[in-house]
PDB file of N, CA and C in Angstrom:
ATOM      1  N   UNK A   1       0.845  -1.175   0.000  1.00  0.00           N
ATOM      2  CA  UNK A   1       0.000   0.000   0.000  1.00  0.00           C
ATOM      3  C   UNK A   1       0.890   1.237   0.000  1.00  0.00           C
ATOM      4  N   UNK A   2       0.719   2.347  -0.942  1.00  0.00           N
ATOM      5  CA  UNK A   2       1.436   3.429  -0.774  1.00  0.00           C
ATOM      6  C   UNK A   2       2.519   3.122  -1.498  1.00  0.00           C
ATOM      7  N   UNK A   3       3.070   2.432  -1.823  1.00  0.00           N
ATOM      8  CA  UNK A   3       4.490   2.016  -2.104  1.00  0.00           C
ATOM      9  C   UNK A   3       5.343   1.970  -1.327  1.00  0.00           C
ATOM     10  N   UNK A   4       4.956   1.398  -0.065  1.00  0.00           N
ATOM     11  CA  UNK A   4       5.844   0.830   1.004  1.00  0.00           C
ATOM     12  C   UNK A   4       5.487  -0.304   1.749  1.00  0.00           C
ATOM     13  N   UNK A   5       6.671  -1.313   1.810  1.00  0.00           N
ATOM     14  CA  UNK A   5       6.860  -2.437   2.749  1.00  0.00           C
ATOM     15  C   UNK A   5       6.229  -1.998   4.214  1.00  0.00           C
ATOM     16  N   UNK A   6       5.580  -2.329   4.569  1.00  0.00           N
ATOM     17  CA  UNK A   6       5.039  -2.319   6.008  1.00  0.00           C
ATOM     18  C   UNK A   6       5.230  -3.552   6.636  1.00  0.00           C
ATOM     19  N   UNK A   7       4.747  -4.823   6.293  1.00  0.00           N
ATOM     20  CA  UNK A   7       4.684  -6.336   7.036  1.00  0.00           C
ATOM     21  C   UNK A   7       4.731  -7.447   5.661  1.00  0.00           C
ATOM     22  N   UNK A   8       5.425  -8.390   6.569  1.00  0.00           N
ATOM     23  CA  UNK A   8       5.645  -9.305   5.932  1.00  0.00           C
ATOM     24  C   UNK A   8       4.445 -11.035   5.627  1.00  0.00           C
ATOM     25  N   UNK A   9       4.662 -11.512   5.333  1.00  0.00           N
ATOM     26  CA  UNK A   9       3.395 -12.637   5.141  1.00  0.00           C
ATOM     27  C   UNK A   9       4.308 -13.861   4.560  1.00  0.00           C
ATOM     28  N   UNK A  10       3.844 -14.705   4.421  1.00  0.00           N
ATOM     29  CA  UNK A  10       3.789 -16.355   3.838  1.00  0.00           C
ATOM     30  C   UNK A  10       3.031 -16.813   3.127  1.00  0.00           C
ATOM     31  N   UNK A  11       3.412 -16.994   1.525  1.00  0.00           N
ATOM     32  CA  UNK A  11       2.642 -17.773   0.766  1.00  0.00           C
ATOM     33  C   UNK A  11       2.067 -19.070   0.770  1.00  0.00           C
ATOM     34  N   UNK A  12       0.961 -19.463   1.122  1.00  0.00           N
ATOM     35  CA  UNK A  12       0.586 -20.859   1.656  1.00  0.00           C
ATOM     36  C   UNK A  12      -0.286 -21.854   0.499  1.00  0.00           C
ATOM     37  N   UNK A  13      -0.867 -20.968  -0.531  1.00  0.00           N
ATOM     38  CA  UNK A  13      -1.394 -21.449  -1.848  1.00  0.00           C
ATOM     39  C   UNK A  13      -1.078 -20.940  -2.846  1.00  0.00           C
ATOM     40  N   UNK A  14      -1.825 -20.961  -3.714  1.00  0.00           N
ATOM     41  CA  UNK A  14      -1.735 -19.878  -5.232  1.00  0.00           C
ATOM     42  C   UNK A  14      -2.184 -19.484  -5.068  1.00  0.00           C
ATOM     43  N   UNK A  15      -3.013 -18.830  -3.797  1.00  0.00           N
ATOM     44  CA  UNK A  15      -4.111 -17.799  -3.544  1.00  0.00           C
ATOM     45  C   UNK A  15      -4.132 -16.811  -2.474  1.00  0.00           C
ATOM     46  N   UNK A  16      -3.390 -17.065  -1.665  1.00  0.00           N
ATOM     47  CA  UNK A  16      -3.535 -16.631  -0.201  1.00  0.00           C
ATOM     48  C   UNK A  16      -1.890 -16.611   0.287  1.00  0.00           C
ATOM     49  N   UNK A  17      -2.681 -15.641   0.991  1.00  0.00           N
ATOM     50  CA  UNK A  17      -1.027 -15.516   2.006  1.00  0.00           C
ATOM     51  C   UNK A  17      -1.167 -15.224   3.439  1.00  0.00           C
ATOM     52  N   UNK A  18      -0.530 -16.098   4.296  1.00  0.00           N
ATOM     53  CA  UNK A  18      -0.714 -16.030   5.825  1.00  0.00           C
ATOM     54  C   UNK A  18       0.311 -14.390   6.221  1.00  0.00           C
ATOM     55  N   UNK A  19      -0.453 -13.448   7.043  1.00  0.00           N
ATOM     56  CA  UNK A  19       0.627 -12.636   7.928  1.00  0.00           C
ATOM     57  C   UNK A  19      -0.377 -12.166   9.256  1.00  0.00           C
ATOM     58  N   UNK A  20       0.162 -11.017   9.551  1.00  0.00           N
ATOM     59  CA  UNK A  20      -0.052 -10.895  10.989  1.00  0.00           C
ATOM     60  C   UNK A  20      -1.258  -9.847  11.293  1.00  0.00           C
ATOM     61  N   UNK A  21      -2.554 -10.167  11.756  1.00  0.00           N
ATOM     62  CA  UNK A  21      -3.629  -9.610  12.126  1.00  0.00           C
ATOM     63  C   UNK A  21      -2.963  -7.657  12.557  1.00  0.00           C
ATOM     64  N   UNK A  22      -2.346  -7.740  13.109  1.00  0.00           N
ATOM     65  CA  UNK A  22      -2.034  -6.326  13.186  1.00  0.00           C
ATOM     66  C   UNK A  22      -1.559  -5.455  12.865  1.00  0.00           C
ATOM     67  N   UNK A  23      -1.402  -6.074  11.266  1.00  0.00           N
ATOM     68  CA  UNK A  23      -0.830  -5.776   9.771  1.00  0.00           C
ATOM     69  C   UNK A  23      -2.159  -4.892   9.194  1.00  0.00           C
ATOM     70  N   UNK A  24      -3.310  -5.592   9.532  1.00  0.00           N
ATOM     71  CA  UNK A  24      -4.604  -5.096   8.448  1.00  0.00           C
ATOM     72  C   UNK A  24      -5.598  -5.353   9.222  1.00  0.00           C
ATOM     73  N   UNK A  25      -5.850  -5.297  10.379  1.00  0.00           N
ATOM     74  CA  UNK A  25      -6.969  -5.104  11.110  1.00  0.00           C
ATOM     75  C   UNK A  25      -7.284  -3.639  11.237  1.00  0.00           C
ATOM     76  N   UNK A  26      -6.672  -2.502  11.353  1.00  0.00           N
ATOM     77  CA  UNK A  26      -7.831  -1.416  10.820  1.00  0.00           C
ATOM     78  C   UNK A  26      -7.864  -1.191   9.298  1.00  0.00           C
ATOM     79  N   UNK A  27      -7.658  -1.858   8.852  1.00  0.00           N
ATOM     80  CA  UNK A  27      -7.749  -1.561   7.343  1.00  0.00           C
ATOM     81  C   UNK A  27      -8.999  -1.162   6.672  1.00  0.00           C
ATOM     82  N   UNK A  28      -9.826  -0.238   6.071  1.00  0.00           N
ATOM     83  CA  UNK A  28     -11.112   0.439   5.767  1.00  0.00           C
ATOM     84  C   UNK A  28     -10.783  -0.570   4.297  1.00  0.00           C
ATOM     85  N   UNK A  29     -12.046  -1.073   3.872  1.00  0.00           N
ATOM     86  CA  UNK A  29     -12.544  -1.436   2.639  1.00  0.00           C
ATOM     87  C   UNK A  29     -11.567  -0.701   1.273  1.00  0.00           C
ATOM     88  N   UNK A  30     -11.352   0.577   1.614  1.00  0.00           N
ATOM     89  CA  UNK A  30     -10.822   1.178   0.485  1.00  0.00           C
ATOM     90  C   UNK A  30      -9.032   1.141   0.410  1.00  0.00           C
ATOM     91  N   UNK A  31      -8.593   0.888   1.681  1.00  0.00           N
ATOM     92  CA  UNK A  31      -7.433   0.686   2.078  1.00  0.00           C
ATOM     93  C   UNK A  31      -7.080  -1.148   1.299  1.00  0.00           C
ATOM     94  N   UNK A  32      -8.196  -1.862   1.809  1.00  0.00           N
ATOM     95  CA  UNK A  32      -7.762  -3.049   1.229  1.00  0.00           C
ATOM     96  C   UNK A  32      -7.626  -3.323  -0.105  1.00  0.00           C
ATOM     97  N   UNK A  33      -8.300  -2.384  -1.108  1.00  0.00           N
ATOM     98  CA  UNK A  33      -8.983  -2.219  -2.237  1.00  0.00           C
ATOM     99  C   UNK A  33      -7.389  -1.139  -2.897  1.00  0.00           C
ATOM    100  N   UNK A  34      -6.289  -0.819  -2.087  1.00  0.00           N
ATOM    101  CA  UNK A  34      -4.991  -0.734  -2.614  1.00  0.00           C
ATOM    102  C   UNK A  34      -4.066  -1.266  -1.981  1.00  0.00           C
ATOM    103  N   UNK A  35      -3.852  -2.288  -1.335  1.00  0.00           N
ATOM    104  CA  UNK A  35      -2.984  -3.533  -0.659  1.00  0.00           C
ATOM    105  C   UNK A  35      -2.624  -4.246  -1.516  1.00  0.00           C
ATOM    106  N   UNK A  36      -1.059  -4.463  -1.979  1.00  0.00           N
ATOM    107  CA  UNK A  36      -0.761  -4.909  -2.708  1.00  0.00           C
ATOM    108  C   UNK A  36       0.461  -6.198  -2.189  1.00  0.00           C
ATOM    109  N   UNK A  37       0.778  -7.276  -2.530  1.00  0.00           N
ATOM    110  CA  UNK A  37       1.096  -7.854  -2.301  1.00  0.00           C
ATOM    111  C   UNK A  37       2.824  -8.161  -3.253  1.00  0.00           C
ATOM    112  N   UNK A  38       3.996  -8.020  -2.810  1.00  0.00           N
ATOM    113  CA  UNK A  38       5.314  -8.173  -3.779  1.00  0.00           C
ATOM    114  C   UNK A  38       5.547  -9.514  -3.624  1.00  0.00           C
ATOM    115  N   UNK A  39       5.828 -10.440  -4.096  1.00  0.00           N
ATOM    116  CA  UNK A  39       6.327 -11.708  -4.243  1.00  0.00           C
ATOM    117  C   UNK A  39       7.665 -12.084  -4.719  1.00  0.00           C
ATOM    118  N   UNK A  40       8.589 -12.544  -4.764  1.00  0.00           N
ATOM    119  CA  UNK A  40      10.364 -13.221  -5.138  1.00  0.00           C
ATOM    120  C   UNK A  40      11.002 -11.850  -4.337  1.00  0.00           C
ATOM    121  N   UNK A  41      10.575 -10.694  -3.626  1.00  0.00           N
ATOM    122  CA  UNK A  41      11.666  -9.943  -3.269  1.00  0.00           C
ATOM    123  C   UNK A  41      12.597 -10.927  -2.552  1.00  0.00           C
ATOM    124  N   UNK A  42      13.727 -10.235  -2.229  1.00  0.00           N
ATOM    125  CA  UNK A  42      14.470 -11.087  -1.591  1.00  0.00           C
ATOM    126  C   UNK A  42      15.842 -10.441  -0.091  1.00  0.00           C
ATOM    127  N   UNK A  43      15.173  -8.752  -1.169  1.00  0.00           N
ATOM    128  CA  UNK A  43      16.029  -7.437  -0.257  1.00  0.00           C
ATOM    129  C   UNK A  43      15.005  -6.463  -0.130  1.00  0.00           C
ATOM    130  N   UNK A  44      15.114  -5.633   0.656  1.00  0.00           N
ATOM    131  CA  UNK A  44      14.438  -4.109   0.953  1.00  0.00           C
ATOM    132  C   UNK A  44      15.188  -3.014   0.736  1.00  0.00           C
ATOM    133  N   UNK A  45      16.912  -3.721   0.980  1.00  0.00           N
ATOM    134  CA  UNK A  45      17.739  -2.368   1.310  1.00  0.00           C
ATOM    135  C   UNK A  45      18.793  -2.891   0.487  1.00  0.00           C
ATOM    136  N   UNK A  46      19.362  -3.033  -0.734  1.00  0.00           N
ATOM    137  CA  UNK A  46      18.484  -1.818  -1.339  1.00  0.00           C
ATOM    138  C   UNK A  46      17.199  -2.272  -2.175  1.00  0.00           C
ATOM    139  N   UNK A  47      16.104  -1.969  -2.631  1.00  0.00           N
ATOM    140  CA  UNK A  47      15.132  -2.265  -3.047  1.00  0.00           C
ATOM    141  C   UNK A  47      15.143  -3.119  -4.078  1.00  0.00           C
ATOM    142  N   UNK A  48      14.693  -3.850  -4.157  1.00  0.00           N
ATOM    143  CA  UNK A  48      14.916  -5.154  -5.490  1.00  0.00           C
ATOM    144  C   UNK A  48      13.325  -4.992  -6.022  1.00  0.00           C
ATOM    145  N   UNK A  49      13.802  -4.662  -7.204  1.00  0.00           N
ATOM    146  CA  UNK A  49      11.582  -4.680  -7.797  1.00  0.00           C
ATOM    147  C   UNK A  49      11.167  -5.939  -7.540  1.00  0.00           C
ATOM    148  N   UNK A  50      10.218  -6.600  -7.107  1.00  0.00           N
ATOM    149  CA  UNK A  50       9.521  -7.813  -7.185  1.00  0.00           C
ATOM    150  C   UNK A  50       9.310  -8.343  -8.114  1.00  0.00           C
ATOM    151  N   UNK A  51       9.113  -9.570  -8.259  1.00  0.00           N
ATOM    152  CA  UNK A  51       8.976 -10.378  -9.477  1.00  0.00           C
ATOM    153  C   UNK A  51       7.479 -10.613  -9.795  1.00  0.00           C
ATOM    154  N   UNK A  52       6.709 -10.428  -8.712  1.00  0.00           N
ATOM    155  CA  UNK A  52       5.841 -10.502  -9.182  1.00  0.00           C
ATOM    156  C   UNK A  52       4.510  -9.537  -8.629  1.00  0.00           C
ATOM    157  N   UNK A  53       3.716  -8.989  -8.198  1.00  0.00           N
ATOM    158  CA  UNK A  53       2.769  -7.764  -7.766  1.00  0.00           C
ATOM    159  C   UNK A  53       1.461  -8.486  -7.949  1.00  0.00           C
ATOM    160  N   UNK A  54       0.560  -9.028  -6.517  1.00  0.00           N
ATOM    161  CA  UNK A  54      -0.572  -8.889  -6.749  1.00  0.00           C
ATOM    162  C   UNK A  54      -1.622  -8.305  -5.751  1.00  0.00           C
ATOM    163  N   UNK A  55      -2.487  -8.070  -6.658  1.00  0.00           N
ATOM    164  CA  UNK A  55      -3.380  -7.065  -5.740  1.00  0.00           C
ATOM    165  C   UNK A  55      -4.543  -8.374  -4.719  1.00  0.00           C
ATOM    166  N   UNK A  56      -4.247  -7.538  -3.137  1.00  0.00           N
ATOM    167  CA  UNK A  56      -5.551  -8.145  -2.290  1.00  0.00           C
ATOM    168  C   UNK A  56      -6.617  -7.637  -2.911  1.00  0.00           C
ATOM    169  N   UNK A  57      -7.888  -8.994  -2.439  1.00  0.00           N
ATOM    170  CA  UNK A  57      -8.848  -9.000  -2.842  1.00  0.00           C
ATOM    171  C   UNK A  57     -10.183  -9.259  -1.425  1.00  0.00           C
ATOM    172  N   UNK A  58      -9.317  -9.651  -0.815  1.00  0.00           N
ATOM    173  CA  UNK A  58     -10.079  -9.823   0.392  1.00  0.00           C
ATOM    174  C   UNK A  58      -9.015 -10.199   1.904  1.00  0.00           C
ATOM    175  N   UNK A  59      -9.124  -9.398   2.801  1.00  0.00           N
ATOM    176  CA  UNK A  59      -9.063  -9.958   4.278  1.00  0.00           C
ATOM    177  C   UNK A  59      -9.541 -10.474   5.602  1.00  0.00           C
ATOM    178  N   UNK A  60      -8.926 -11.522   6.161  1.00  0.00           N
ATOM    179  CA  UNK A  60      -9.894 -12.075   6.825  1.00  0.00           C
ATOM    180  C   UNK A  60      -8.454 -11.992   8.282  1.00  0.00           C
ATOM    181  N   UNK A  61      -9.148 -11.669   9.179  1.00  0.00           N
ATOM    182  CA  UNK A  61      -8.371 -11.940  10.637  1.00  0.00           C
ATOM    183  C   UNK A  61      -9.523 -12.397  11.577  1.00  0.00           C
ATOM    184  N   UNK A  62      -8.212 -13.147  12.494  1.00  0.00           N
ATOM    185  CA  UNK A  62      -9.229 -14.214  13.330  1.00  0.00           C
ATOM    186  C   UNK A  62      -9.630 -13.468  14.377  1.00  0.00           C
ATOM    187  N   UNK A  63     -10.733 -13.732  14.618  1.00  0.00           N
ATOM    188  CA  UNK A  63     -12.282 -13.333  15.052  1.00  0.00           C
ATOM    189  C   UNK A  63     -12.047 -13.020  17.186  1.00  0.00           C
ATOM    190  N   UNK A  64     -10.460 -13.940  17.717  1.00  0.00           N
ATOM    191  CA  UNK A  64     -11.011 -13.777  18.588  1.00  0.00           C
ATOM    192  C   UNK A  64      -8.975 -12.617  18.967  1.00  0.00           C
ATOM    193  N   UNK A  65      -8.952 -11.602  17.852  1.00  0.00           N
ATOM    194  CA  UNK A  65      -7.318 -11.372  17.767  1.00  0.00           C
ATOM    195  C   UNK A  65      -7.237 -10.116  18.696  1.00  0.00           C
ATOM    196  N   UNK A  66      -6.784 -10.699  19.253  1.00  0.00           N
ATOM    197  CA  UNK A  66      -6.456  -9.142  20.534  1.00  0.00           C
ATOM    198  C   UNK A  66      -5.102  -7.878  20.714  1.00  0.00           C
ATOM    199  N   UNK A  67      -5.178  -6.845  20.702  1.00  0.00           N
ATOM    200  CA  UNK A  67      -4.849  -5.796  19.420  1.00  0.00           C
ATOM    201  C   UNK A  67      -3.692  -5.396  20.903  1.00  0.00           C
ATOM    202  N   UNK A  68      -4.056  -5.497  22.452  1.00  0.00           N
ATOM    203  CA  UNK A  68      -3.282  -5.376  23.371  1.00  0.00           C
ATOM    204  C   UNK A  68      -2.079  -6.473  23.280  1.00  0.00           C
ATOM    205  N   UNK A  69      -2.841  -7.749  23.424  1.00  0.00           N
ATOM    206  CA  UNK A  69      -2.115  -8.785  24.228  1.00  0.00           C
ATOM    207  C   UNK A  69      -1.122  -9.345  22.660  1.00  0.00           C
ATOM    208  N   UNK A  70      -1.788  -9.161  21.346  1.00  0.00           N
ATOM    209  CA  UNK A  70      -1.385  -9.954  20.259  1.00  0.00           C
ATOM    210  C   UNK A  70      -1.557 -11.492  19.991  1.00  0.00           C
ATOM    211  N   UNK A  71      -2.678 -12.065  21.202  1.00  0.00           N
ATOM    212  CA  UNK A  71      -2.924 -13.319  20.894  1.00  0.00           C
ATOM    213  C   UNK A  71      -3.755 -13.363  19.727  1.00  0.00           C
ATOM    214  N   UNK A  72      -3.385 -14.439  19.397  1.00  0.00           N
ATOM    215  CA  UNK A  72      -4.287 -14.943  17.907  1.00  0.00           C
ATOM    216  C   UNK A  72      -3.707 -14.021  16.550  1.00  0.00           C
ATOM    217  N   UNK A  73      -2.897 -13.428  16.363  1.00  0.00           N
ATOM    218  CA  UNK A  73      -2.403 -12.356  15.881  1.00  0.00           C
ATOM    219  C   UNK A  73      -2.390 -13.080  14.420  1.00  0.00           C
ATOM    220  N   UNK A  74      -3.264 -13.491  13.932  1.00  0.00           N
ATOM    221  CA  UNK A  74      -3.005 -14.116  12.728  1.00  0.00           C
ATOM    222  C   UNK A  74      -4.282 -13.141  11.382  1.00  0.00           C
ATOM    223  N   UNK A  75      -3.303 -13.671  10.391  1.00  0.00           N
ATOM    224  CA  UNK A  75      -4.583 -12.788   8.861  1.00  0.00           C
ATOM    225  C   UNK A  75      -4.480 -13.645   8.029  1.00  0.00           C
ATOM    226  N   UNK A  76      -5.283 -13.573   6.943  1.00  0.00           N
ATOM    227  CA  UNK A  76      -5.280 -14.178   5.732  1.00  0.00           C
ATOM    228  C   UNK A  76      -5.693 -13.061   4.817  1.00  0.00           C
ATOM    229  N   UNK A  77      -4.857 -12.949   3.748  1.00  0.00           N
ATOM    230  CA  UNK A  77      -4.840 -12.369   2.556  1.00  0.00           C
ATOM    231  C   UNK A  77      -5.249 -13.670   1.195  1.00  0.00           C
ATOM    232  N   UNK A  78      -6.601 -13.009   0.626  1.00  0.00           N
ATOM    233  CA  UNK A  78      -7.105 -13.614  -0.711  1.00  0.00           C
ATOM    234  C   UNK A  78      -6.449 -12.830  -1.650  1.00  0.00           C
ATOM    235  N   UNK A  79      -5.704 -13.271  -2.532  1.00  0.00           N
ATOM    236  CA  UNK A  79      -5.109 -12.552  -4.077  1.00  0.00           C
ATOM    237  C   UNK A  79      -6.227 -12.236  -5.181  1.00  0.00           C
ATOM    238  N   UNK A  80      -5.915 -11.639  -5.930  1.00  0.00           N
ATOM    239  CA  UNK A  80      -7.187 -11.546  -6.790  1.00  0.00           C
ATOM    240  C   UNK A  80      -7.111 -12.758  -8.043  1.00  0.00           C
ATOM    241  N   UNK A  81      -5.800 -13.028  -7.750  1.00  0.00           N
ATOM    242  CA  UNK A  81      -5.389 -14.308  -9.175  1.00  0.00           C
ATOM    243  C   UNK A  81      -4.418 -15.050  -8.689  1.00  0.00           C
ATOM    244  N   UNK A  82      -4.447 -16.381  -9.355  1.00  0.00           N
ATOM    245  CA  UNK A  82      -3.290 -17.273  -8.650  1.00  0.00           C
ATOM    246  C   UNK A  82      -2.172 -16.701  -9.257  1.00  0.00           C
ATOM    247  N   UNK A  83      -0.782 -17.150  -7.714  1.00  0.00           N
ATOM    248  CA  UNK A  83      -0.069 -17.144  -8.327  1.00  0.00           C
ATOM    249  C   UNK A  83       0.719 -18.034  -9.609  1.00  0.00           C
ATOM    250  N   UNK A  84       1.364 -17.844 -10.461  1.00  0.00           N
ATOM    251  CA  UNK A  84       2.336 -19.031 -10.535  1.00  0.00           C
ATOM    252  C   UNK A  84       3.581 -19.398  -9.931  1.00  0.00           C
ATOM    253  N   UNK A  85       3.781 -20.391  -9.816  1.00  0.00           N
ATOM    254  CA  UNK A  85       4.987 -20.723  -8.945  1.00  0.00           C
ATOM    255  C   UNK A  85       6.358 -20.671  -9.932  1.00  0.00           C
ATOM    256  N   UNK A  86       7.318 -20.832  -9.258  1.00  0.00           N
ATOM    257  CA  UNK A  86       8.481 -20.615 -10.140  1.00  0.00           C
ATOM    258  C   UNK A  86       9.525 -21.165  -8.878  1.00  0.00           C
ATOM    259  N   UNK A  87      10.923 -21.121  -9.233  1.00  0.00           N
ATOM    260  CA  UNK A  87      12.202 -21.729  -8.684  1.00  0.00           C
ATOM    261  C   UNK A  87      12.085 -20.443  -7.289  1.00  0.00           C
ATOM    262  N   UNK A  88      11.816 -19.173  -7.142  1.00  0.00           N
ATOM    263  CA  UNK A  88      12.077 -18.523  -6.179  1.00  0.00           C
ATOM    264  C   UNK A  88      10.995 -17.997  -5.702  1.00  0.00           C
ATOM    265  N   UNK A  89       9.179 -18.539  -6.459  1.00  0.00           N
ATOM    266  CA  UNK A  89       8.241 -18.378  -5.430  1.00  0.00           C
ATOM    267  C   UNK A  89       7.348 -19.149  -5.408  1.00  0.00           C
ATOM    268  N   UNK A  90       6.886 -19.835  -4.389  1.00  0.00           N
ATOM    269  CA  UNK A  90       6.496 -21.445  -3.962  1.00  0.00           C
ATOM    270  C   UNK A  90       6.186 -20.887  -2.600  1.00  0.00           C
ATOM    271  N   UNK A  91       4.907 -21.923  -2.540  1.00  0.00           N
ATOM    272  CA  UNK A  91       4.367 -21.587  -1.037  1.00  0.00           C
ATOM    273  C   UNK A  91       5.160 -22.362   0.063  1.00  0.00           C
ATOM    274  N   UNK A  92       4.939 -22.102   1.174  1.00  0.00           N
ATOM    275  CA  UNK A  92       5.875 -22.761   2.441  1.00  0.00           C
ATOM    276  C   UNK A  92       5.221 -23.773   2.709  1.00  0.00           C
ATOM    277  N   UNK A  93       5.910 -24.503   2.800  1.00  0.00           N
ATOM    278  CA  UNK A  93       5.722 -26.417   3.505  1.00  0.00           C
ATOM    279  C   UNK A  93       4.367 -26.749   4.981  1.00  0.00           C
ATOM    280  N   UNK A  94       3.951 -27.289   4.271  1.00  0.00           N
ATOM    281  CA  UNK A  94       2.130 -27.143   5.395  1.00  0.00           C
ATOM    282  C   UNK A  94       2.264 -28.831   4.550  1.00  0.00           C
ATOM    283  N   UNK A  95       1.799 -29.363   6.039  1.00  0.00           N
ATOM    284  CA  UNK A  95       1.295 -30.986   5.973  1.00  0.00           C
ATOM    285  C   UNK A  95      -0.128 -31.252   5.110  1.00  0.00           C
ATOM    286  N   UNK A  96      -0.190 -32.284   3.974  1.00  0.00           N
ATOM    287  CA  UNK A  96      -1.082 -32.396   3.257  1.00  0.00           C
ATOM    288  C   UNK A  96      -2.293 -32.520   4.016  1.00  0.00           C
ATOM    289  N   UNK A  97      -3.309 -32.240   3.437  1.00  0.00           N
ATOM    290  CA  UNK A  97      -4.614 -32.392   4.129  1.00  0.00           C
ATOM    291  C   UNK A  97      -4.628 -34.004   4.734  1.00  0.00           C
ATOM    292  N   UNK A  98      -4.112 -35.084   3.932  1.00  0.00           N
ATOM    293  CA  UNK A  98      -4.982 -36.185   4.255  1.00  0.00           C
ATOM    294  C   UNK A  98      -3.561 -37.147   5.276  1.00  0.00           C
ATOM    295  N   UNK A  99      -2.853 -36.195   5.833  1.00  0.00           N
ATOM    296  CA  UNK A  99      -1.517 -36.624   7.296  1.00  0.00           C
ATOM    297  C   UNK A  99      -2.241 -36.685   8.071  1.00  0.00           C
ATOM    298  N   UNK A 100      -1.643 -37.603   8.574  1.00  0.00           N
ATOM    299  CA  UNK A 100      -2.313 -37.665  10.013  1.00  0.00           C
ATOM    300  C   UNK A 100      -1.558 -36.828  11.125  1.00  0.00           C
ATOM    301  N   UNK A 101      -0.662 -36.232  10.642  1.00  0.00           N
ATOM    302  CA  UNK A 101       0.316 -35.236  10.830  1.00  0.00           C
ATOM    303  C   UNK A 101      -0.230 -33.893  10.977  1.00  0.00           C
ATOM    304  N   UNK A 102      -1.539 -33.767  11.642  1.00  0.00           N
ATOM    305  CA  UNK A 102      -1.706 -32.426  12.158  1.00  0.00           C
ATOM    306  C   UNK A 102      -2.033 -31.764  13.163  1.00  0.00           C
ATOM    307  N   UNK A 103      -1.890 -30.330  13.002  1.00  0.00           N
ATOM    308  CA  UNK A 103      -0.976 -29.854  13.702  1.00  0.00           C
ATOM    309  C   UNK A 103      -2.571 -28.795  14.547  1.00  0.00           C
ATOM    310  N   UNK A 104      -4.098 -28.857  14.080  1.00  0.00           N
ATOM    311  CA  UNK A 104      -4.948 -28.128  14.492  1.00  0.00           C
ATOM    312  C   UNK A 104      -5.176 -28.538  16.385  1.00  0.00           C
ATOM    313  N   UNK A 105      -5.731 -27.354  16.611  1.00  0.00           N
ATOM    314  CA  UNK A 105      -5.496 -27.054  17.941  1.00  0.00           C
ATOM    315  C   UNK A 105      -4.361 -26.692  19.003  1.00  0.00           C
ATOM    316  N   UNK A 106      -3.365 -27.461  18.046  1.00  0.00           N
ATOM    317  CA  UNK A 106      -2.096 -27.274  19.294  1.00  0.00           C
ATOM    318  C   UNK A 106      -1.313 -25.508  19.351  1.00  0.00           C
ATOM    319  N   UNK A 107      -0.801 -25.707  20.137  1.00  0.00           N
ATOM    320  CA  UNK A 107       0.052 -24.501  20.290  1.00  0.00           C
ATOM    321  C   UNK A 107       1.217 -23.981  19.672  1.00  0.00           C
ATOM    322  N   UNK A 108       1.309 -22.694  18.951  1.00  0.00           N
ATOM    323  CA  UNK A 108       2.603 -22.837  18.136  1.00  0.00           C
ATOM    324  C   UNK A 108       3.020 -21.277  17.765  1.00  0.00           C
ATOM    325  N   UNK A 109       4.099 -21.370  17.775  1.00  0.00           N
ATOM    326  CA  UNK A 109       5.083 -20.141  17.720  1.00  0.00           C
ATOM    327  C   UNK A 109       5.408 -19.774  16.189  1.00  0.00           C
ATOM    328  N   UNK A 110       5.271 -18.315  16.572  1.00  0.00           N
ATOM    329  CA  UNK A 110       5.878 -18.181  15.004  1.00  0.00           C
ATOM    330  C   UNK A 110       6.706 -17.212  15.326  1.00  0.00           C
ATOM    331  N   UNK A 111       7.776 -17.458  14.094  1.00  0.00           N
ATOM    332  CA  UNK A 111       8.643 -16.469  14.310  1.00  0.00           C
ATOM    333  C   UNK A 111       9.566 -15.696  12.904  1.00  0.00           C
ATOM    334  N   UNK A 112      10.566 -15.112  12.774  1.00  0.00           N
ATOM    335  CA  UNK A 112      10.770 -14.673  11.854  1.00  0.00           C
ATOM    336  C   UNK A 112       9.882 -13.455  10.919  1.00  0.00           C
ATOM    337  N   UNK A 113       9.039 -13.041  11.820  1.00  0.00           N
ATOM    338  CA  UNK A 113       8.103 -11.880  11.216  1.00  0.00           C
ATOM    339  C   UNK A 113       8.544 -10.608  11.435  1.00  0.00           C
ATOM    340  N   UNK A 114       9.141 -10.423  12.457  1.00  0.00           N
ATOM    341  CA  UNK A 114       9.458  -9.548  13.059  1.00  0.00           C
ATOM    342  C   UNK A 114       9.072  -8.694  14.015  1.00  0.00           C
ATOM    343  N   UNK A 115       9.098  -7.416  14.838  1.00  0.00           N
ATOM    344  CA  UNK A 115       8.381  -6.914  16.000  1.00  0.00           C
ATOM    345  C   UNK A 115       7.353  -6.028  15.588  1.00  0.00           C
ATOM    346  N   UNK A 116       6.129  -6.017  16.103  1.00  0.00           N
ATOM    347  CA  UNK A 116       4.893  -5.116  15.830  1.00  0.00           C
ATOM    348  C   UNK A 116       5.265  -3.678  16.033  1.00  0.00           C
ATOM    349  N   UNK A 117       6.844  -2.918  16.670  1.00  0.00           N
ATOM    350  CA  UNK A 117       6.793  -2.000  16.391  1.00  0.00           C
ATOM    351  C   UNK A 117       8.513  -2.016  15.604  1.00  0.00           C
ATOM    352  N   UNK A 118       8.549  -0.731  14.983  1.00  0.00           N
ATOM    353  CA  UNK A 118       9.824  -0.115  14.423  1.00  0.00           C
ATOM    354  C   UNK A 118      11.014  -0.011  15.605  1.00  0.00           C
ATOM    355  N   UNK A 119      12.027  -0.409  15.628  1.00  0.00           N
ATOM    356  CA  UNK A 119      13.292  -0.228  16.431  1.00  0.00           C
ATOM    357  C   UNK A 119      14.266   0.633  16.025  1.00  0.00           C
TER     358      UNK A 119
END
């Protein structure tokens, strides 16, 4: 939005991208309606154009996300078009639907996003 990096996210389909509820929870309809999404960057500093640019189409944050404490601090970003994948953008590793390898309900850390404020 604006033409600036604000928060970061995780590609999880050709459609969607996981980041952090306190990324776009006040976000007004018209704000989401210029949220744009960069894909293959790989630097900020110095700026590397993205390989690929797509526009949000819809946001969804979870319902019970608390804006003090940061529990539940989770979002989902809908793209307006799939991506395609390529050698440097591919969604992140999530257990197939039909594992018995999952991971719902339990407790879990994320990390590598970085801090909700500027340092």
């Amino acid at each position: 939005m604006y033409n600036r990096q604000f928060c970061g996210g995780s590609l999880i389909d050709s459609i969607h991208v996981v980041t952090a509820a306190h990324c776009v929870v006040s976000f007004s309809a018209r704000n989401i309606s210029k949220l744009r999404v960069a894909l293959g960057m790989h630097s900020l500093r110095p700026v590397k154009d993205p390989q690929v640019t797509k526009t949000v189409l819809r946001v969804a944050y979870h319902n019970d996300f608390n804006a003090e404490t940061f529990y539940n601090d989770i979002a989902l970003l809908t793209l307006d078009s799939p991506v395609v994948f390529t050698p440097t953008i591919s969604p992140i590793c999530l257990p197939p639907n039909d594992s018995s390898d999952q991971h719902a309900y339990r407790k879990t850390v994320a990390i590598g996003w970085g801090a909700p404020t500027e340092s």
